[in-house]
Protein backbone atom coordinates (compact mmCIF):
# COMPACT_ATOMS: atom_id res chain seq x y z
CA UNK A 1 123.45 131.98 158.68
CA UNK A 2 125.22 131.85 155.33
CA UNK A 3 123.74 133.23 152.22
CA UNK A 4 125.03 131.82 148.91
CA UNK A 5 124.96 134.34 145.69
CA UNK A 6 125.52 132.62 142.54
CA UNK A 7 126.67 135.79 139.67
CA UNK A 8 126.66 135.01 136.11
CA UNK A 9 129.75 136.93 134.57
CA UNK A 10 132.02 136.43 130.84
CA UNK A 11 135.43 134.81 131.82
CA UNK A 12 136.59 138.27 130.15
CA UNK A 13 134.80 139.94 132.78
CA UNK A 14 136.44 138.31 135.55
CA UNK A 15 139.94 139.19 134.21
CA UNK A 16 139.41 142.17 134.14
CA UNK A 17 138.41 142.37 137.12
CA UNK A 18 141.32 140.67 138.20
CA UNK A 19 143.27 143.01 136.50
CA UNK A 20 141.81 146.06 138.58
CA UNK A 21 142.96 144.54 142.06
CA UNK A 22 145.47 145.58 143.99
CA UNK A 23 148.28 143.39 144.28
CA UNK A 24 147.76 142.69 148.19
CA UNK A 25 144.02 141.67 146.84
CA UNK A 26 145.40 139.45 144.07
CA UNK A 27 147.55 137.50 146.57
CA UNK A 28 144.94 136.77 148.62
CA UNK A 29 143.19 135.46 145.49
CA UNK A 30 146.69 133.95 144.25
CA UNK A 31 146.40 131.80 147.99
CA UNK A 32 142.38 131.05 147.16
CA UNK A 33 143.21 129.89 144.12
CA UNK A 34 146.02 127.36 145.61
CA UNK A 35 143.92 126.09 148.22
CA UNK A 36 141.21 125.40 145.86
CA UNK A 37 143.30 123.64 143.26
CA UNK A 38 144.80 121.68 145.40
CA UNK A 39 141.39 120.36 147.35
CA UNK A 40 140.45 119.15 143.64
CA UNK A 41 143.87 117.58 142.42
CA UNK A 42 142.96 115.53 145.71
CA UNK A 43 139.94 114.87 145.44
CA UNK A 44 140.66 113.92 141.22
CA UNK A 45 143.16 111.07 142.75
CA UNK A 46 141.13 110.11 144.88
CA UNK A 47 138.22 109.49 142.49
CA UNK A 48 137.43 105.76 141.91
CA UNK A 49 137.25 106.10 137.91
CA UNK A 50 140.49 107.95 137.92
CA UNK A 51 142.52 105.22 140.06
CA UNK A 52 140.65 102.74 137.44
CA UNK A 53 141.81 104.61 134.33
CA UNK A 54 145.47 104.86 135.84
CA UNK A 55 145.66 101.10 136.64
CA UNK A 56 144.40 100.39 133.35
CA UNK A 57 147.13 102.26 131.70
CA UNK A 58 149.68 100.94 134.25
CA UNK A 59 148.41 97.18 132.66
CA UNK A 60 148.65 98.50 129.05
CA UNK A 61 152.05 99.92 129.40
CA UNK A 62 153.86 96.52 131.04
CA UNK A 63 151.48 94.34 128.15
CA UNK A 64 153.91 96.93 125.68
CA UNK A 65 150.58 98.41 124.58
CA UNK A 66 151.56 101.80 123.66
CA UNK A 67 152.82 103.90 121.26
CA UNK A 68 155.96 106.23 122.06
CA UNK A 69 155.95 110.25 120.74
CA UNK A 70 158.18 109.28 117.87
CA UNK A 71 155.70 106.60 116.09
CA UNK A 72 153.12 109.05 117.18
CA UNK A 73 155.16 111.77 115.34
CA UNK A 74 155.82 109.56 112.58
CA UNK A 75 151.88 108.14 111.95
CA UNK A 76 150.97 111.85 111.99
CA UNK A 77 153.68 112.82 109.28
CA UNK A 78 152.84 109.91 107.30
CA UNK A 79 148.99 111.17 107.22
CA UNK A 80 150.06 114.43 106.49
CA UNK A 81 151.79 113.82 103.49
């Protein structure tokens, strides 16, 4: 049987906890932390409104409908000024 404890703690908190380890421990949290982020960078592409949004911009960038970093750059120094 598997209990589940659900703890409450400041992001600061957890760093410094982090911190404290040992640095066999934070490996073993360095290979958690892997694992995990890779399950949900799977699981993101995966997603049905993801693949949507992706294929939409695919269809907007071959219709030319974009704007490149420099016009971006340039609207933005235009408003600035």
């Amino acid at each position: 049987m598997t209990t589940r404890i659900q703890v409450d703690i400041s992001f600061d908190s957890l760093i410094a906890s982090i911190k404290s380890l040992d640095l066999s421990q934070k490996h073993q949290l360095l290979e958690i932390l892997e694992d995990q982020i890779f399950e949900d960078e799977v699981e993101l592409e995966e997603d049905p409104r993801i693949i949507a949004e992706i294929e939409d911009a695919r269809q907007a960038y071959q219709r030319g409908d974009y704007q490149t970093i420099q016009d971006y750059m340039a609207t933005r120094l235009d408003k600035t000024t």
